[in-house]
PDB file of N, CA and C in Angstrom:
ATOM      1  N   UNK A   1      47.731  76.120 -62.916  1.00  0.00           N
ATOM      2  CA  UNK A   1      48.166  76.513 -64.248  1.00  0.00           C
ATOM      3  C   UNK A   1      47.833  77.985 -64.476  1.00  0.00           C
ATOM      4  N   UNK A   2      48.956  78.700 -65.152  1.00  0.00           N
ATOM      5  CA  UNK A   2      48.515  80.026 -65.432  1.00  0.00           C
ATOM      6  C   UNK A   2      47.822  80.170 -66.656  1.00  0.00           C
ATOM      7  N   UNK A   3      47.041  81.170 -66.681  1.00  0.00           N
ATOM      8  CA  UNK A   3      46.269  82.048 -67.874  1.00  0.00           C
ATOM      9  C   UNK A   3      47.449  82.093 -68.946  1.00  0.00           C
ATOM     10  N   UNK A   4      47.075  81.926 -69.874  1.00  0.00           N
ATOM     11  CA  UNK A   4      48.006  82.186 -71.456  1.00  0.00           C
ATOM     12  C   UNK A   4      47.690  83.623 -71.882  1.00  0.00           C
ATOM     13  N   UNK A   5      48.403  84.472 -71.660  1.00  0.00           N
ATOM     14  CA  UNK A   5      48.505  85.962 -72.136  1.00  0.00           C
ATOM     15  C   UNK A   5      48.711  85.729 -74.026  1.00  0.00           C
ATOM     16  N   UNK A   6      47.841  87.000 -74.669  1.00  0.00           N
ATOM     17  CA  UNK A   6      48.110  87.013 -75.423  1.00  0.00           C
ATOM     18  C   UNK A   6      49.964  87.402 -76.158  1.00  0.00           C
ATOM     19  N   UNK A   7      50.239  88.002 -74.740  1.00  0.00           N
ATOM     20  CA  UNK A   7      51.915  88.199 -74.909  1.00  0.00           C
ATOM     21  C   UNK A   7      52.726  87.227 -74.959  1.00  0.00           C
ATOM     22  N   UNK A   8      51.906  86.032 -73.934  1.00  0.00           N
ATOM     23  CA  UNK A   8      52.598  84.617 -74.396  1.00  0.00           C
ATOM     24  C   UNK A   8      53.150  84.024 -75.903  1.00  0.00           C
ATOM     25  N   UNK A   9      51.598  84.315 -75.886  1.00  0.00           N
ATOM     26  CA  UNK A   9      51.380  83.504 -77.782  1.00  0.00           C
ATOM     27  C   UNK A   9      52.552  84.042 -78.608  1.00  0.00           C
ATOM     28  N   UNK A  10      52.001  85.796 -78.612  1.00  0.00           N
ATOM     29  CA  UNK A  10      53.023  86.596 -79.414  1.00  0.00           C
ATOM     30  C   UNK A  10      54.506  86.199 -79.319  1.00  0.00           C
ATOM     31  N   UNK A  11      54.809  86.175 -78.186  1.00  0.00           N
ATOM     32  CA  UNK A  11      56.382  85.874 -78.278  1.00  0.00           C
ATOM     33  C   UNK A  11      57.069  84.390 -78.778  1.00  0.00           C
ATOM     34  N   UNK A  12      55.736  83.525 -78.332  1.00  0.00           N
ATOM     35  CA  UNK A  12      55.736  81.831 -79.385  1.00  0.00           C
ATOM     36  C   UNK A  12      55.945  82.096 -80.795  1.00  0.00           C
ATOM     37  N   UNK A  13      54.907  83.104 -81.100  1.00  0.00           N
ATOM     38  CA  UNK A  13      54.789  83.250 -82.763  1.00  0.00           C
ATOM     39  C   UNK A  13      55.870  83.776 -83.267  1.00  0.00           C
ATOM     40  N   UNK A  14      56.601  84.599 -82.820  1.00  0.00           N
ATOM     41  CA  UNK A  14      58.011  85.392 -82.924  1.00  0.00           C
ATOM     42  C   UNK A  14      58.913  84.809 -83.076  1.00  0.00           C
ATOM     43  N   UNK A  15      59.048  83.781 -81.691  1.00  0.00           N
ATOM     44  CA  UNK A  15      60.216  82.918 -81.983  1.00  0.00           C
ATOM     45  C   UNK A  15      60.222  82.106 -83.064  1.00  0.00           C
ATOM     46  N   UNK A  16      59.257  81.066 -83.425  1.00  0.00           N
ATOM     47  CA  UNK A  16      58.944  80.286 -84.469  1.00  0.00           C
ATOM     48  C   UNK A  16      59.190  80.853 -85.755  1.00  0.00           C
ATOM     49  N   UNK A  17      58.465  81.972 -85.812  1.00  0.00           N
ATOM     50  CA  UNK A  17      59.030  82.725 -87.489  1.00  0.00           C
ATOM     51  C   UNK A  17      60.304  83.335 -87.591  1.00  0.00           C
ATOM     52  N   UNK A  18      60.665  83.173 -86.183  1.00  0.00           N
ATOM     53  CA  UNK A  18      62.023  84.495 -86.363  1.00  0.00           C
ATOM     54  C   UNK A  18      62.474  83.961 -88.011  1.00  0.00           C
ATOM     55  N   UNK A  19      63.192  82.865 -88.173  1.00  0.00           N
ATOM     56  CA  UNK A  19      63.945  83.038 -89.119  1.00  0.00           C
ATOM     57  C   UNK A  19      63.282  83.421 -90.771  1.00  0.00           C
ATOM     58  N   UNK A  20      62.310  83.125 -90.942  1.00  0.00           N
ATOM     59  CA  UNK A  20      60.868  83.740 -92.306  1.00  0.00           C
ATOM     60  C   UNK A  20      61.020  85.135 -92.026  1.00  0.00           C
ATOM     61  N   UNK A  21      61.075  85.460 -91.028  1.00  0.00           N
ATOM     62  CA  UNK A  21      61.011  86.713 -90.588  1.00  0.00           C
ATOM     63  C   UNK A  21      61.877  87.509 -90.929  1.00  0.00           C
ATOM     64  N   UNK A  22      63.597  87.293 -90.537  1.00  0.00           N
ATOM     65  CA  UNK A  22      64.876  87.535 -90.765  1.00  0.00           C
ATOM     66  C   UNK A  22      64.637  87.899 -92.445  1.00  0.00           C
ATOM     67  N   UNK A  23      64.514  86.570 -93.129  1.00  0.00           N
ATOM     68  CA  UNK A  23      64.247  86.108 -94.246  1.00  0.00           C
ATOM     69  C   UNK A  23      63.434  87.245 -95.694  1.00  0.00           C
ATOM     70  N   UNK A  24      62.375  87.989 -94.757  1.00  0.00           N
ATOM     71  CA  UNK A  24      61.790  89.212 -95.480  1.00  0.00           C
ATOM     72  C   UNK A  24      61.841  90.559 -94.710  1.00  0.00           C
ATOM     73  N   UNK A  25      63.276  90.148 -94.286  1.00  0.00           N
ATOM     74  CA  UNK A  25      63.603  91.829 -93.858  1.00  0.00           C
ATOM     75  C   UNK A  25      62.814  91.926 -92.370  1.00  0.00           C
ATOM     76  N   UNK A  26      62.244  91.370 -91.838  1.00  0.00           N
ATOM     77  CA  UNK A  26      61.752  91.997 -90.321  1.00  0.00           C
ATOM     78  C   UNK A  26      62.049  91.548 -89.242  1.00  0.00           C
ATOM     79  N   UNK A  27      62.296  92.263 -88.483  1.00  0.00           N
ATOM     80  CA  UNK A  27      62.981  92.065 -86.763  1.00  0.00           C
ATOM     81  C   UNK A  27      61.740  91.461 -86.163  1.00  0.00           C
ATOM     82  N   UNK A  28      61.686  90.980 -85.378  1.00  0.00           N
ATOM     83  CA  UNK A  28      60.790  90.651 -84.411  1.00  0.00           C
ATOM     84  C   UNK A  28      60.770  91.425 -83.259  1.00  0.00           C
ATOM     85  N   UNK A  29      61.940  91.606 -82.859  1.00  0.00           N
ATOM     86  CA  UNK A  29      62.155  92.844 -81.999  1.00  0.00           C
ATOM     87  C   UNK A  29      61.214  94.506 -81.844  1.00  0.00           C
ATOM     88  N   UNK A  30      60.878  94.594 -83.399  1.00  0.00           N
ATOM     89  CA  UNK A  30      60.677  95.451 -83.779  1.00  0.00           C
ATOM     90  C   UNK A  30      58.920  95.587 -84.484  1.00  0.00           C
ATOM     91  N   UNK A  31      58.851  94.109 -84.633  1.00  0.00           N
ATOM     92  CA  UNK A  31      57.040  93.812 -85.063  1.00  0.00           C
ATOM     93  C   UNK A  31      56.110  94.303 -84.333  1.00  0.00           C
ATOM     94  N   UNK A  32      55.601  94.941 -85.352  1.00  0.00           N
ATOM     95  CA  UNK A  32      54.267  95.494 -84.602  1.00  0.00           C
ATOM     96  C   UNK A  32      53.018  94.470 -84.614  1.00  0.00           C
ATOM     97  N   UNK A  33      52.069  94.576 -83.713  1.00  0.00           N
ATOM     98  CA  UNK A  33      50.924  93.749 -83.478  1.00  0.00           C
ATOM     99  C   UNK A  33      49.974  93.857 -84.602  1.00  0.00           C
ATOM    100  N   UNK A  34      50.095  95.046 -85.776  1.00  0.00           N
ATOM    101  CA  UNK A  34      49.415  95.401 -87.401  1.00  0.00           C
ATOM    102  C   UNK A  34      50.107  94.186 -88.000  1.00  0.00           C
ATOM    103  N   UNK A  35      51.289  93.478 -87.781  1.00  0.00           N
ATOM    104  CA  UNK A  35      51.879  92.984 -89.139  1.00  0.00           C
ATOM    105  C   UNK A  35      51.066  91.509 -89.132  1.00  0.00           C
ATOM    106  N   UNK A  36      50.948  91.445 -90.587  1.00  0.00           N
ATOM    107  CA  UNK A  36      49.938  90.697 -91.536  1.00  0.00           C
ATOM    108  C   UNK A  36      51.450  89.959 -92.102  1.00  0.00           C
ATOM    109  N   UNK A  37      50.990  88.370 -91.032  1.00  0.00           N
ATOM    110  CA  UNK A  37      52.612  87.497 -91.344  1.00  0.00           C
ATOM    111  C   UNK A  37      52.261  87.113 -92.816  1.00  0.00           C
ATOM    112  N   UNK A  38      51.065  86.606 -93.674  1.00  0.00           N
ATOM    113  CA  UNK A  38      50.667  86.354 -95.235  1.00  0.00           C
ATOM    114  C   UNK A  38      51.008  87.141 -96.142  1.00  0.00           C
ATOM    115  N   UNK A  39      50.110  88.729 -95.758  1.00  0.00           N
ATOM    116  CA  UNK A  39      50.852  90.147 -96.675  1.00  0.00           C
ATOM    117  C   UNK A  39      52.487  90.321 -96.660  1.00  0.00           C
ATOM    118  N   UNK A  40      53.083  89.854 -95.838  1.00  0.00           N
ATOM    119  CA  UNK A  40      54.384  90.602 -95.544  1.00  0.00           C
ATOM    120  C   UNK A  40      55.265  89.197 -95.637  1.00  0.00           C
ATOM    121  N   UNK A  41      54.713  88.669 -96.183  1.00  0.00           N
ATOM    122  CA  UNK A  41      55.954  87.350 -97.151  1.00  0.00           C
ATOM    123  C   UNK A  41      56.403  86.331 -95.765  1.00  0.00           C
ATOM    124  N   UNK A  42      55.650  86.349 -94.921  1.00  0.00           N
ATOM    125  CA  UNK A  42      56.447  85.756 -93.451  1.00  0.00           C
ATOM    126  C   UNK A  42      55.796  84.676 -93.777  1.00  0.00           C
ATOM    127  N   UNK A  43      55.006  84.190 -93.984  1.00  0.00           N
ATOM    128  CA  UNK A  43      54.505  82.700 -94.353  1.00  0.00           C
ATOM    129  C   UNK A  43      53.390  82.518 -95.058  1.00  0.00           C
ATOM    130  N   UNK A  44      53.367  80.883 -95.848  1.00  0.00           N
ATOM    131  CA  UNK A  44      51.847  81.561 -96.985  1.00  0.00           C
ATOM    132  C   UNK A  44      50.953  80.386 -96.325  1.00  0.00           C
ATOM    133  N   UNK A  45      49.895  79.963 -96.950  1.00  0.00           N
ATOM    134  CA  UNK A  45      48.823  79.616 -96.619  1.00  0.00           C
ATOM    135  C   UNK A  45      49.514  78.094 -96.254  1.00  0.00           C
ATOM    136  N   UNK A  46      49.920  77.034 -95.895  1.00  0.00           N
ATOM    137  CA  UNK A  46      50.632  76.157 -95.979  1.00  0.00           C
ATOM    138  C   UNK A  46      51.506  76.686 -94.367  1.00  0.00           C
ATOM    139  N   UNK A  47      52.276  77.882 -94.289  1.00  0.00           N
ATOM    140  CA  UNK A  47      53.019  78.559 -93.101  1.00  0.00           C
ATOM    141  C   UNK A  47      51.624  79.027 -92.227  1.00  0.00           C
ATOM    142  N   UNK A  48      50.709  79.388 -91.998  1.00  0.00           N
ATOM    143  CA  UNK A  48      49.593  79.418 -91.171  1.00  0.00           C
ATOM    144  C   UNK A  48      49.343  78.126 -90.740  1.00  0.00           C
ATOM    145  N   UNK A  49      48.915  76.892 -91.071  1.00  0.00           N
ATOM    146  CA  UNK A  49      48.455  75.607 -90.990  1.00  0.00           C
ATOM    147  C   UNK A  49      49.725  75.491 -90.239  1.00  0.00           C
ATOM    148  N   UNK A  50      50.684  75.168 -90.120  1.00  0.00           N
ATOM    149  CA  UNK A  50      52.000  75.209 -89.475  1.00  0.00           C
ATOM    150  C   UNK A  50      51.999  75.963 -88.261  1.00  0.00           C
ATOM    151  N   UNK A  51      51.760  76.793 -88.071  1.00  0.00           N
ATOM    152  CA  UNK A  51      51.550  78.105 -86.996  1.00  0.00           C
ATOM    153  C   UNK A  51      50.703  77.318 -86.112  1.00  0.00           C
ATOM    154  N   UNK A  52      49.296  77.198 -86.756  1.00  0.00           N
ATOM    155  CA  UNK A  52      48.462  76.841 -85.696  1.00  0.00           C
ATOM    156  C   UNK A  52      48.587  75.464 -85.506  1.00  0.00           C
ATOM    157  N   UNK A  53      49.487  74.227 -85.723  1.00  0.00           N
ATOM    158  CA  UNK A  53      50.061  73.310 -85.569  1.00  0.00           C
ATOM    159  C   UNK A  53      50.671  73.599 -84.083  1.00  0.00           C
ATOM    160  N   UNK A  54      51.645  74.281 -84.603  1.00  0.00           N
ATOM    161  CA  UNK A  54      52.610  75.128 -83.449  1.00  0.00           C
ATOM    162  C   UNK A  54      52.242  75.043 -82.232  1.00  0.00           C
ATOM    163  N   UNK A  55      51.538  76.429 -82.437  1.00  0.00           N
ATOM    164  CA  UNK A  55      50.297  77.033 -80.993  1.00  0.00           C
ATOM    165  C   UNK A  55      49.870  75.659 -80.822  1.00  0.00           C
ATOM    166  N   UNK A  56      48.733  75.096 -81.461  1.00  0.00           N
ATOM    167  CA  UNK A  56      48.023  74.017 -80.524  1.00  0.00           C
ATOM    168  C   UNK A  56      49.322  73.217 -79.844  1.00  0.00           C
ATOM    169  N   UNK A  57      50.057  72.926 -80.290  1.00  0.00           N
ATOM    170  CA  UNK A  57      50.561  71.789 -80.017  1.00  0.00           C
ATOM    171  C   UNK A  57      52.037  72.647 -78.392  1.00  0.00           C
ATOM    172  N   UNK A  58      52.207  73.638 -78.329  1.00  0.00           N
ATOM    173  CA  UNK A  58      52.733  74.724 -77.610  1.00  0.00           C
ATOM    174  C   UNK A  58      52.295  74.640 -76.462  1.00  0.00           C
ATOM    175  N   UNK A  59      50.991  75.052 -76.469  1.00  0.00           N
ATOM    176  CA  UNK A  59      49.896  75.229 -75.569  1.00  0.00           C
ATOM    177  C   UNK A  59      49.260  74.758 -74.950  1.00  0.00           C
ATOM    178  N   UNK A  60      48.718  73.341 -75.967  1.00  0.00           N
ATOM    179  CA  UNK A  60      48.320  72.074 -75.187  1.00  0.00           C
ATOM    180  C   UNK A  60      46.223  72.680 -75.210  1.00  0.00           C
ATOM    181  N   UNK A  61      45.991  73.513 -76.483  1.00  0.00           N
ATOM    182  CA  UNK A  61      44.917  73.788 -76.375  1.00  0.00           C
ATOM    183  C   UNK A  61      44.410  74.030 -77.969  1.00  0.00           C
ATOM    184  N   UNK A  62      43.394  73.489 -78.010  1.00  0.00           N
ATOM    185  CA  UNK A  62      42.686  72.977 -79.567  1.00  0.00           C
ATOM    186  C   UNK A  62      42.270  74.546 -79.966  1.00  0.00           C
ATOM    187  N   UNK A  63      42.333  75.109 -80.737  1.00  0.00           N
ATOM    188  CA  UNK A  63      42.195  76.216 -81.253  1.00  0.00           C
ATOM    189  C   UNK A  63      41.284  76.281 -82.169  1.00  0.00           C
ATOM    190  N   UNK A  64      39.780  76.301 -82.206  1.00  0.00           N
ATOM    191  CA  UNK A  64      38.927  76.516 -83.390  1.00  0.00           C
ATOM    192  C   UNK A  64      38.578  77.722 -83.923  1.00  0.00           C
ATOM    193  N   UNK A  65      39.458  77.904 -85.065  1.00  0.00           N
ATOM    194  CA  UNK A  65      39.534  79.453 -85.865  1.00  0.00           C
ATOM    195  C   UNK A  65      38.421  80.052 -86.433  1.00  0.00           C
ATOM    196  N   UNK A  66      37.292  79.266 -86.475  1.00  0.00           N
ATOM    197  CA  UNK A  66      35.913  79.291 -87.704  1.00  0.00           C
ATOM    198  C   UNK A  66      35.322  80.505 -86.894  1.00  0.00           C
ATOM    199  N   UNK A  67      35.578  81.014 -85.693  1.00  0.00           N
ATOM    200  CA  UNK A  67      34.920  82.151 -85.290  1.00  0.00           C
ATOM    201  C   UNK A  67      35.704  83.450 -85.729  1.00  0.00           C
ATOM    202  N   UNK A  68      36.569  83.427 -86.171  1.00  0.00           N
ATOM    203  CA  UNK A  68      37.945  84.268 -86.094  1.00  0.00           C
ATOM    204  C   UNK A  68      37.967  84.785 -87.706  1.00  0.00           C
ATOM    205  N   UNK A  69      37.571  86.042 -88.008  1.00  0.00           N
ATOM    206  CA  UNK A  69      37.966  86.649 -89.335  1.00  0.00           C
ATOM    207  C   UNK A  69      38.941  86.103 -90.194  1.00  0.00           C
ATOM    208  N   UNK A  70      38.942  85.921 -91.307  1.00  0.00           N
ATOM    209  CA  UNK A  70      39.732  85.491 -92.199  1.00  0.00           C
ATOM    210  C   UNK A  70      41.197  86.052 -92.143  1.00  0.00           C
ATOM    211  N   UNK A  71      40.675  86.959 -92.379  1.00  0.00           N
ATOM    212  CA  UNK A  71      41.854  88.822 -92.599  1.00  0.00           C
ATOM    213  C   UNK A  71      42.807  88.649 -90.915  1.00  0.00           C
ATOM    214  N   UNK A  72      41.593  88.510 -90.070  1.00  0.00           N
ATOM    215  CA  UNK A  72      42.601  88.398 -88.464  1.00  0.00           C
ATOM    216  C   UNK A  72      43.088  87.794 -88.568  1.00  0.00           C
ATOM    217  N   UNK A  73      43.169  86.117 -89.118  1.00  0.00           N
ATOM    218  CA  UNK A  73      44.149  85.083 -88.623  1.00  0.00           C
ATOM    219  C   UNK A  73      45.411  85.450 -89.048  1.00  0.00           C
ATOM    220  N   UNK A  74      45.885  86.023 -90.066  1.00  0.00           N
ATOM    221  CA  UNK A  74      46.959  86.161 -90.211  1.00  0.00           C
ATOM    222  C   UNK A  74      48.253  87.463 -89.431  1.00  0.00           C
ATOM    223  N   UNK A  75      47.132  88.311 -88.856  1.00  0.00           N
ATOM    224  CA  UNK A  75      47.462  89.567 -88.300  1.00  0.00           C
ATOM    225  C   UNK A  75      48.010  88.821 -86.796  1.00  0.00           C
ATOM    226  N   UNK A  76      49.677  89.545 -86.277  1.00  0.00           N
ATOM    227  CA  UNK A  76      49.968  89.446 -85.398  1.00  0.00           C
ATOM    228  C   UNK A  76      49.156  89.407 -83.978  1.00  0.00           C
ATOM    229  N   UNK A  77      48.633  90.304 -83.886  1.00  0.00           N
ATOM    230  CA  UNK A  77      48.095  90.580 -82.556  1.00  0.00           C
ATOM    231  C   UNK A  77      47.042  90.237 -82.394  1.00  0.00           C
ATOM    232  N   UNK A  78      46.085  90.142 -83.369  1.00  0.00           N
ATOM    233  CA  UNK A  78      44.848  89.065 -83.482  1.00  0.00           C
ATOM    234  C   UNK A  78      44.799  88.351 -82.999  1.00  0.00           C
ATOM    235  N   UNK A  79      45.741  87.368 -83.882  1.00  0.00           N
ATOM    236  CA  UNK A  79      46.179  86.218 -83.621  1.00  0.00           C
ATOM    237  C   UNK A  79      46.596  85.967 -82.565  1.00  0.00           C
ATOM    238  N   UNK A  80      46.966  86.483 -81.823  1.00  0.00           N
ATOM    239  CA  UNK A  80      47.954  86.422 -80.369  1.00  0.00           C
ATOM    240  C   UNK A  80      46.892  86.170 -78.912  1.00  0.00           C
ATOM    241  N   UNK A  81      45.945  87.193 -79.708  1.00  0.00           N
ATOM    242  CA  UNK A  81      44.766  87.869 -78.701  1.00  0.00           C
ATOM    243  C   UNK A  81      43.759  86.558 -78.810  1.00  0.00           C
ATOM    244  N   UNK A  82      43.424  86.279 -79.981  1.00  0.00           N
ATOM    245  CA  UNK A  82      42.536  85.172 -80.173  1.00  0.00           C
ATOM    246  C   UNK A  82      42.679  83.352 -79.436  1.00  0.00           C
ATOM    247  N   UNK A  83      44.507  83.545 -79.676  1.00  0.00           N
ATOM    248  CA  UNK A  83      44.421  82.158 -79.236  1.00  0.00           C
ATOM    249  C   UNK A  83      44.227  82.106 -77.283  1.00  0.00           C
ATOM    250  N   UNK A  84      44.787  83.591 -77.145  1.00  0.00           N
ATOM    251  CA  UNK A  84      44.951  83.505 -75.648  1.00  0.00           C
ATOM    252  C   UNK A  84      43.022  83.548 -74.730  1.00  0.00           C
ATOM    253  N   UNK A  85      42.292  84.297 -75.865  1.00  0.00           N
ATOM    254  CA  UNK A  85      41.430  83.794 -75.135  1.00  0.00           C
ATOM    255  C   UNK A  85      40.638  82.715 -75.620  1.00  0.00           C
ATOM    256  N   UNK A  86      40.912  81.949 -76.825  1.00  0.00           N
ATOM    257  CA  UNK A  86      40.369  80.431 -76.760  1.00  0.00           C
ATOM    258  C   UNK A  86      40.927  79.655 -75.609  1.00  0.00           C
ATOM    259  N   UNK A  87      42.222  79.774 -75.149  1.00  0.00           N
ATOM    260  CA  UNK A  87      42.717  78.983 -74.024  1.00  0.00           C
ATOM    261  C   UNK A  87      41.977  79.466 -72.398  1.00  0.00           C
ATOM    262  N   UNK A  88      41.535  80.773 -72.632  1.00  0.00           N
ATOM    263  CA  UNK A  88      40.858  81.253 -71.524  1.00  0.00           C
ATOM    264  C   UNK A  88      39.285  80.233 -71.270  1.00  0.00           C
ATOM    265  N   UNK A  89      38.771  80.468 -72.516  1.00  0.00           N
ATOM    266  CA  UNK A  89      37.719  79.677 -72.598  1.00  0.00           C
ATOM    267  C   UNK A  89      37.615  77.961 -72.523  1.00  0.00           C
ATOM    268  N   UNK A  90      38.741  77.660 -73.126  1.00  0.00           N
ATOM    269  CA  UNK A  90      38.858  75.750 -72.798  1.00  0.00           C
ATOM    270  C   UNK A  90      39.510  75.686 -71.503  1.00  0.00           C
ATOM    271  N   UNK A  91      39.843  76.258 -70.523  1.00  0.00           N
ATOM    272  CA  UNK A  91      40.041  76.369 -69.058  1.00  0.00           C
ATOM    273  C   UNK A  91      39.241  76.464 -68.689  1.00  0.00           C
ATOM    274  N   UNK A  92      38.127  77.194 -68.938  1.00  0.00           N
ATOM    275  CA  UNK A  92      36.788  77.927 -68.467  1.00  0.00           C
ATOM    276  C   UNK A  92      35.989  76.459 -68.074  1.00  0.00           C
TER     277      UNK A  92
END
């Protein structure tokens, strides 16, 4: 089995919101690893719980966020970065 890149995740998370995304004006194409999917209308607290539904269930790896900044979870690349190395670590 390969390592889960955080580029993995990112492009999971991309596809999944594309259309929320579409929805408040932003490309995915074009997302930067700064964008804050909560601040920027891409999904609200209810669309996170969903996300990490997603991922775990994507991935096939339990994701415990309680280490993970509040403010990060919602940030693209955080997020991206975070789940890829929780999966590093439940391989581990």
């Amino acid at each position: 089995m390969s390592v889960l890149s955080a580029q993995q995740v990112r492009a999971f998370v991309l596809e999944t919101l594309a259309a929320p995304m579409a929805e408040s004006g932003v490309d995915p194409a074009t997302a930067g690893d700064d964008l804050n999917l909560l601040t920027g209308g891409i999904i609200d607290s209810f669309g996170l719980l969903e996300l990490i539904a997603a991922v775990n269930e994507r991935f096939g790896v339990e994701v415990d966020f309680e280490d993970l900044d509040p403010e990060g979870l919602t940030v693209l690349g955080t997020f991206s970065a975070y789940v890829a190395r929780a999966a590093r670590r439940a391989a581990a």
